[in-house]
Protein backbone atom coordinates (compact mmCIF):
# COMPACT_ATOMS: atom_id res chain seq x y z
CA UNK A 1 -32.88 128.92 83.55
CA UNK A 2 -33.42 130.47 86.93
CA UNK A 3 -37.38 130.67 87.23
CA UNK A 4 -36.70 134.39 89.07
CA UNK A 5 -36.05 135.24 85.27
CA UNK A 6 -39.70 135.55 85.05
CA UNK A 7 -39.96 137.20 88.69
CA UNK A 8 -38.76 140.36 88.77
CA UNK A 9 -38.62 143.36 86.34
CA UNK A 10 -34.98 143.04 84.85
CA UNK A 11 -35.89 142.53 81.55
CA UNK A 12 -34.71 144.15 78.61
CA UNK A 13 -37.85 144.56 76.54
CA UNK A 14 -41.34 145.06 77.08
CA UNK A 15 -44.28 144.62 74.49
CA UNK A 16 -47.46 146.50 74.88
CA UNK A 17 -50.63 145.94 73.14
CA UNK A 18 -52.88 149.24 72.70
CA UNK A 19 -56.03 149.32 72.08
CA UNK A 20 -58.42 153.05 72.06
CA UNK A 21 -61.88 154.21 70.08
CA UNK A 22 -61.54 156.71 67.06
CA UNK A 23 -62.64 159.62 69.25
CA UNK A 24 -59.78 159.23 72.05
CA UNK A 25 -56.83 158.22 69.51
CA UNK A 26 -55.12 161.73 69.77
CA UNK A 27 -55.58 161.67 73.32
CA UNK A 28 -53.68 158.17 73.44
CA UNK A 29 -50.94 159.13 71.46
CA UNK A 30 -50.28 162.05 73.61
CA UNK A 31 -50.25 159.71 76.73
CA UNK A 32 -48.30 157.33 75.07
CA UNK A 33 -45.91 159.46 74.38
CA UNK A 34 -45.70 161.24 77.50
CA UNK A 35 -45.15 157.58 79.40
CA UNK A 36 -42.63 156.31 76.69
CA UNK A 37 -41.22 159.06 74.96
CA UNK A 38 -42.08 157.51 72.19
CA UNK A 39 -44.64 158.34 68.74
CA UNK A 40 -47.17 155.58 68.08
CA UNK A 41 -47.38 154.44 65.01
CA UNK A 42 -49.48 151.62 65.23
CA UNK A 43 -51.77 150.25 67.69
CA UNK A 44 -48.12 148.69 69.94
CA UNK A 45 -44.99 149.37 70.22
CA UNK A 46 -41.93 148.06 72.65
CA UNK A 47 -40.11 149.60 74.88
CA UNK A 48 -37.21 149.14 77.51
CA UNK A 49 -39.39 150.84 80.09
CA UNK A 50 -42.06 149.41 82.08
CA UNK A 51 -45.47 150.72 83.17
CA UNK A 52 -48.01 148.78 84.94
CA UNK A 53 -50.61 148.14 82.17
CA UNK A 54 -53.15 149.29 84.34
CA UNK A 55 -52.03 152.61 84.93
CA UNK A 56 -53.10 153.72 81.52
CA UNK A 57 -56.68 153.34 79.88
CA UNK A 58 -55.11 151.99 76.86
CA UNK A 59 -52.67 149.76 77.63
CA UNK A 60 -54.77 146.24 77.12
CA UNK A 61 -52.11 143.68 77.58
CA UNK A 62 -48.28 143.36 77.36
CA UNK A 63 -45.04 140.71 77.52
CA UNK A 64 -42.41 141.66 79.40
CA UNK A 65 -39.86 139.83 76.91
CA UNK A 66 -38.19 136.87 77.30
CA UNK A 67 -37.31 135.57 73.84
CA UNK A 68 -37.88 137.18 70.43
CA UNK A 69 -37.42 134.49 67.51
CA UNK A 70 -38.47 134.16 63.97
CA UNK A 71 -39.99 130.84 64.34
CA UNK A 72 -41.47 129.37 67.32
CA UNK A 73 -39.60 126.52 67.48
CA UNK A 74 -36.81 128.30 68.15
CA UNK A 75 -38.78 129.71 70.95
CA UNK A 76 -39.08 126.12 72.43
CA UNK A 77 -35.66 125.40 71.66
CA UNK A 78 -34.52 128.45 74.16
CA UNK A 79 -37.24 127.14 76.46
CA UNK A 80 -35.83 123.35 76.42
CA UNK A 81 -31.95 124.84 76.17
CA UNK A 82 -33.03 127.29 79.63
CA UNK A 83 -34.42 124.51 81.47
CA UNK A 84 -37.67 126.97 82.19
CA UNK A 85 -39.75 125.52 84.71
CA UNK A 86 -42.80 126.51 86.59
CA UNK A 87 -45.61 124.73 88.72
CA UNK A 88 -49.23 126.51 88.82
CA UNK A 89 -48.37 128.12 85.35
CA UNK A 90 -50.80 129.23 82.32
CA UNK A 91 -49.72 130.08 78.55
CA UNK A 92 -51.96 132.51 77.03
CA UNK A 93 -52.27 133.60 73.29
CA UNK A 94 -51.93 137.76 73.44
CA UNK A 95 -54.45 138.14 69.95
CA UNK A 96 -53.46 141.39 68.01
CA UNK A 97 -54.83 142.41 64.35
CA UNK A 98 -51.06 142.46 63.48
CA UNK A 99 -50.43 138.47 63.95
CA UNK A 100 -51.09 136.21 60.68
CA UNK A 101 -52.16 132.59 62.24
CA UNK A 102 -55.41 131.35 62.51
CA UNK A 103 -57.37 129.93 65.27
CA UNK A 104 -56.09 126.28 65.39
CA UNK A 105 -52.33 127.77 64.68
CA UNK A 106 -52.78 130.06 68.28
CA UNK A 107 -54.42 126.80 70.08
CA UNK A 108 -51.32 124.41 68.67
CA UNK A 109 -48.62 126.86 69.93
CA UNK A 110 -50.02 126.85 73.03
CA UNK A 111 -50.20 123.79 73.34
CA UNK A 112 -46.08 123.45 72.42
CA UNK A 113 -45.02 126.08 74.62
CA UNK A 114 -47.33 124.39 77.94
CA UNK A 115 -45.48 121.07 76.59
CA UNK A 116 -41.89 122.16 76.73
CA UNK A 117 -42.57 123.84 80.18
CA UNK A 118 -40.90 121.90 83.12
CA UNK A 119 -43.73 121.95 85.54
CA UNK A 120 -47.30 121.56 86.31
CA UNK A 121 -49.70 123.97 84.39
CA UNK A 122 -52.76 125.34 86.56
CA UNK A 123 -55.68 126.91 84.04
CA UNK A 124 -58.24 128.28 86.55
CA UNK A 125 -55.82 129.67 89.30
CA UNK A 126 -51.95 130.50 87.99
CA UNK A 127 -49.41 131.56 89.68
CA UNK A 128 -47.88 132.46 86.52
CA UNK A 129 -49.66 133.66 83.35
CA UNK A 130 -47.05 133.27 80.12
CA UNK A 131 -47.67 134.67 77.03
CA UNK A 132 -47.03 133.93 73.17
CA UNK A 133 -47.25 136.08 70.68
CA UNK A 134 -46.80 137.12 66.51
CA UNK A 135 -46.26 140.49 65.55
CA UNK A 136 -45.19 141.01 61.87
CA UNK A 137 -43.65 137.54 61.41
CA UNK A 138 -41.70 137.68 64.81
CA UNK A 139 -42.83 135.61 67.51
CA UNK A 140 -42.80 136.82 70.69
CA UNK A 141 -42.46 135.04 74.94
CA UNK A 142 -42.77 135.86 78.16
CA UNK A 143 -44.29 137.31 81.10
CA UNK A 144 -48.23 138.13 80.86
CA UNK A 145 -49.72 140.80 82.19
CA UNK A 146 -53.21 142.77 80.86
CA UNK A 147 -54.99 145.66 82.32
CA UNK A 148 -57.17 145.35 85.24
CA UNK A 149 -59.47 147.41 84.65
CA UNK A 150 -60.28 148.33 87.85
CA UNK A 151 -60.19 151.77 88.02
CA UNK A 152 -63.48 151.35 86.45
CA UNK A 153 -65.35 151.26 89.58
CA UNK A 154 -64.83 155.57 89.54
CA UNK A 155 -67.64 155.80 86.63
CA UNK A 156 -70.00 154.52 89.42
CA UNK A 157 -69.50 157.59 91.57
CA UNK A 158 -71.86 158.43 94.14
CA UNK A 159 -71.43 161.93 92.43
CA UNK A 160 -71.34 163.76 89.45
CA UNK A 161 -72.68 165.77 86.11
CA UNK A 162 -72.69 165.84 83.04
CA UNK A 163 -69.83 168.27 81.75
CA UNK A 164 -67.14 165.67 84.14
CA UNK A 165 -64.14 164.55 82.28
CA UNK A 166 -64.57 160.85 81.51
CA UNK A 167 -62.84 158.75 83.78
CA UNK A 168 -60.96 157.13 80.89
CA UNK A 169 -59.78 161.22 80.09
CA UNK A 170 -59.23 162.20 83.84
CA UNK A 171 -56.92 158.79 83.54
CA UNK A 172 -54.62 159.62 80.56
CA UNK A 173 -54.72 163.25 82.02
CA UNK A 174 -52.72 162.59 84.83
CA UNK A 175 -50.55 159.92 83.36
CA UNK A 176 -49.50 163.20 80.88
CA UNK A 177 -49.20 165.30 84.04
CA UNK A 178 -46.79 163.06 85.95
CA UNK A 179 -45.02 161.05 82.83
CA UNK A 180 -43.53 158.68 84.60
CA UNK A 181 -42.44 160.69 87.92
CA UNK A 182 -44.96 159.51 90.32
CA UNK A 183 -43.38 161.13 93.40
CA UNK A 184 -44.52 165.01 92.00
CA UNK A 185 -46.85 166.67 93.69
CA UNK A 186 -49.85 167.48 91.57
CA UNK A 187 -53.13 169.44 91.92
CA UNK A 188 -56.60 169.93 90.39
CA UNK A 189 -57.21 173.20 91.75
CA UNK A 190 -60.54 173.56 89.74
CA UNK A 191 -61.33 169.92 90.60
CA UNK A 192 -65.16 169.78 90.15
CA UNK A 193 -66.13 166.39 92.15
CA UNK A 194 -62.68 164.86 91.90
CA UNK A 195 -62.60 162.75 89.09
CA UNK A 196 -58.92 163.58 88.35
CA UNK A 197 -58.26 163.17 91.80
CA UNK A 198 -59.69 160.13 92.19
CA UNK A 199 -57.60 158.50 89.26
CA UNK A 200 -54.44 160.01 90.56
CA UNK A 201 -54.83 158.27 93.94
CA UNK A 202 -55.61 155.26 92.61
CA UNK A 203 -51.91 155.43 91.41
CA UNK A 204 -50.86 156.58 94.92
CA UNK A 205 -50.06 159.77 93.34
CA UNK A 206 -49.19 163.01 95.93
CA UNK A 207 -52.22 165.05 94.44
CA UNK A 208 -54.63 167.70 96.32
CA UNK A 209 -57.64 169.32 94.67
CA UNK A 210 -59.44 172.69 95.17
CA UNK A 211 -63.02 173.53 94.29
CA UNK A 212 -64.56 177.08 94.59
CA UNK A 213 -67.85 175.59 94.69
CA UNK A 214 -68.90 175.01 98.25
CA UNK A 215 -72.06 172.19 97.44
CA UNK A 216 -69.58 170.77 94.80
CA UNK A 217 -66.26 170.72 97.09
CA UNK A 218 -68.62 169.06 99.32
CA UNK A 219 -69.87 166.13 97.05
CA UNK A 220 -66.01 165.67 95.61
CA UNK A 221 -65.21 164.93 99.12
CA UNK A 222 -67.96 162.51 99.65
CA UNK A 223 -66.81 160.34 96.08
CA UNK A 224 -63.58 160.05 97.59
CA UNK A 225 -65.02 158.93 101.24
CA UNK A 226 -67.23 156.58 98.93
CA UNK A 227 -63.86 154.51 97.79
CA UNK A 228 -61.71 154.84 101.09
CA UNK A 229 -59.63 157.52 100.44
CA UNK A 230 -58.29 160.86 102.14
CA UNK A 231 -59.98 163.86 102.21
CA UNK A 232 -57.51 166.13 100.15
CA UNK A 233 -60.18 168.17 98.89
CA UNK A 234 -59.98 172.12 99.89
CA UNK A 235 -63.21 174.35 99.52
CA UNK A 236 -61.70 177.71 98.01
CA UNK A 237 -60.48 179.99 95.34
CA UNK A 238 -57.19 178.80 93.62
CA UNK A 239 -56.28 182.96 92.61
CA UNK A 240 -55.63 182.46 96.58
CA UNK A 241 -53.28 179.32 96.35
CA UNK A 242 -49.93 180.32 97.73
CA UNK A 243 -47.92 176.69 97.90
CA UNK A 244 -46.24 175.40 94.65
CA UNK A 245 -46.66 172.15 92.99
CA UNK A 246 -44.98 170.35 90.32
CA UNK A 247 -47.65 169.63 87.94
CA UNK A 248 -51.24 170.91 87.59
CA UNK A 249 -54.26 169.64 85.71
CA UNK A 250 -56.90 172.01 85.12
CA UNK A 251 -60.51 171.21 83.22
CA UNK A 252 -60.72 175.14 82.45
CA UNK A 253 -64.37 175.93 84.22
CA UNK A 254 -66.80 177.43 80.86
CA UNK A 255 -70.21 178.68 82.58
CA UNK A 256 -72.26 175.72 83.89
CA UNK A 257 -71.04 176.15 87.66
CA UNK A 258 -68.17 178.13 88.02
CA UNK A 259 -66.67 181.71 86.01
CA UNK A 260 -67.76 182.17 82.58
CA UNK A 261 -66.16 185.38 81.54
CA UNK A 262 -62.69 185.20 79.10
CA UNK A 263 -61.23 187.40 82.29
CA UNK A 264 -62.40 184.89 84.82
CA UNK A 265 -60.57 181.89 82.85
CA UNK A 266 -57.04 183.65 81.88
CA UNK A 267 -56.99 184.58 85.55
CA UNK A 268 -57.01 180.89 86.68
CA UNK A 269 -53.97 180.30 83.86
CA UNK A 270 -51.88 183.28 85.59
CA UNK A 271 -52.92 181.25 89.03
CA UNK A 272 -51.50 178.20 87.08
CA UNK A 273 -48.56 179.87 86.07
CA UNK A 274 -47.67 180.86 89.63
CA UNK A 275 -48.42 177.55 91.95
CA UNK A 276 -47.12 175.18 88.93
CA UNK A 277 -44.04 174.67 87.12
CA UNK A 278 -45.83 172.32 84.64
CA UNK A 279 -49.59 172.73 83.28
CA UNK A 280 -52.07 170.35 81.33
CA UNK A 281 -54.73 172.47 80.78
CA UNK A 282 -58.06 171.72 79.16
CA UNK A 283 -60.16 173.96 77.31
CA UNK A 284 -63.48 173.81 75.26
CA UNK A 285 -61.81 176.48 72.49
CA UNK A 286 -58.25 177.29 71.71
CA UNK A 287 -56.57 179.78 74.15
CA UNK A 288 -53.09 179.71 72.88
CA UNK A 289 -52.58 183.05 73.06
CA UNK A 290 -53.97 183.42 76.42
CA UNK A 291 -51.79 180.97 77.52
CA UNK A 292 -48.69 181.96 76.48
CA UNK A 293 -49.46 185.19 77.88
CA UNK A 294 -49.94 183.81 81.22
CA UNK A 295 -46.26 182.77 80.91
CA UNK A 296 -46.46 179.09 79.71
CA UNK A 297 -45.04 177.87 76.85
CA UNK A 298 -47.20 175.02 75.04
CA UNK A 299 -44.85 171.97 74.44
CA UNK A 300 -47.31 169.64 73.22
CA UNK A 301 -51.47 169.41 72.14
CA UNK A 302 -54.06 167.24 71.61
CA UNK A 303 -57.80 166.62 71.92
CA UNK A 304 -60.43 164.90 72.89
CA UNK A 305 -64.13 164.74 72.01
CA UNK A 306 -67.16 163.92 73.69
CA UNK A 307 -70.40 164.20 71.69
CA UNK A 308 -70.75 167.22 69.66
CA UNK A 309 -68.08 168.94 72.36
CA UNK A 310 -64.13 168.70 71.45
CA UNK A 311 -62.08 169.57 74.27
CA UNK A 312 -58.56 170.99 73.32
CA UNK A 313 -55.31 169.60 75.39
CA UNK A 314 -52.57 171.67 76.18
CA UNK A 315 -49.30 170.29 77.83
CA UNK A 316 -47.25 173.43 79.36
CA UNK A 317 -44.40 174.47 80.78
């Protein structure tokens, strides 16, 4: 086999590995199903699409597939039968609570797969991480890839309180915004101190945000000056917004900082309604009717809690 087998992104299968706490499962199904177009079921699924792992907070590891067997010697028979080789390569067990061998059976089939390998394994510095799996009595090889984690580095802000969306949330937020279009243009035109923002150009994302809150607009600019990015932070009042975006996100602004009254809020869903053809709007109480008044129609809903608080979803259109 050609080793640019394992090189590019022409495969035909992809398995991803999810992984979320009790209090963010509804929120990860929504993603999920937003990315893949697909219901979860269980905590994986495959898929003939790819997405970075990294992109989504739930994603924790995947195989981009190579060969799907009942048995893994049949595995090493398509290895021997390809001629796969690689120097600087590693073979890595992806663990799951749907596989059935024990410890010694995951350290002896790596050990068979590194053996039929033409090529010199590296452990400390690869230039190629493989991976072996079991799910459900099918083993599973290929390419190895698990979630940085790097977007991490946003929960140590130089700014923020405590009302902010998670950055975990503000991260499966936008990945429901955009799906898997990551040319649209999106905006957070109630964006607080930018933690959707931030998340959305970590994905190099065309996003711009909007805070009515002078002090606040202020510190949101200095969080994204903290991590090297652009200043695409406007001080203002989105009822004033006249340009049109694809996609907005909105954290629906309840009393701490910003407008309090029901009036207040259903006039920043008619903004919505007029800068955005698409709308993921989130709200500390149900406002479906106020909503669809606004001239959205609600195409999908989750939640999300934090604490004692439970923040309700709404995908629109």
């Amino acid at each position: 086999m050609d080793k640019d087998k394992l090189d590019d992104n022409n495969y035909k299968k992809y398995f991803y590995y999810i992984k979320y706490p009790v209090f963010e499962e509804a929120l990860c199904k929504l993603e999920i199903k937003c990315l893949f177009g697909e219901t979860l079921s269980e905590k994986y699924l495959f898929s003939d699409f790819y997405i970075c792992p990294s992109r989504s907070p739930f994603i924790k590891e995947m195989i981009s597939v190579v060969y799907e067997e009942d048995s893994l010697e049949q595995i090493m028979k398509n290895i021997i039968g390809d001629k796969l080789a690689y120097d600087n390569f590693k073979v890595c067990y992806l663990r799951t609570e749907y596989g059935d061998i024990d410890y010694e059976e995951r350290l002896k089939s790596l050990s068979q797969i590194g053996f039929v390998i033409t090529g010199e394994p590296e452990i400390h510095n690869p230039k190629i991480i493989l991976g072996i799996t079991r799910i459900n009595g099918k083993w599973i090889f290929g390419k190895y890839e698990k979630n940085d984690y790097e977007w991490h580095i946003h929960d140590k802000k130089p700014y923020s309180y405590s009302n902010s969306l998670s950055v975990r949330v503000a991260r499966a937020l936008v990945n429901i915004a955009v799906r898997n279009n990551l040319e649209l243009k999106l905006i957070d035109p109630c964006c607080g101190v930018g933690t959707v923002i931030l998340e959305a150009l970590s994905m190099e994302i065309n996003v711009v945000g909007c805070e009515l809150n002078m002090s606040i607009a202020e510190n949101a600019k200095k969080n994204l000056k903290f991590y090297g990015y652009e200043d695409v932070i406007t001080n203002g009042d989105m009822n004033e917004i006249e340009e049109r975006y694809d996609v907005a996100i909105i954290d629906l602004p309840y009393g701490l900082f910003t407008p309090t009254t029901i009036e207040e809020q259903t006039a920043l869903i008619r903004s919505a309604r007029k800068i955005s053809d698409r709308l993921v709007l989130v709200t500390f109480e149900d406002m479906d009717n106020y909503i669809m008044d606004a001239g959205f129609k609600i195409v999908d809903k989750s939640y999300v809690c934090k604490g004692k608080f439970k923040r309700y979803i709404n995908v629109c259109e």
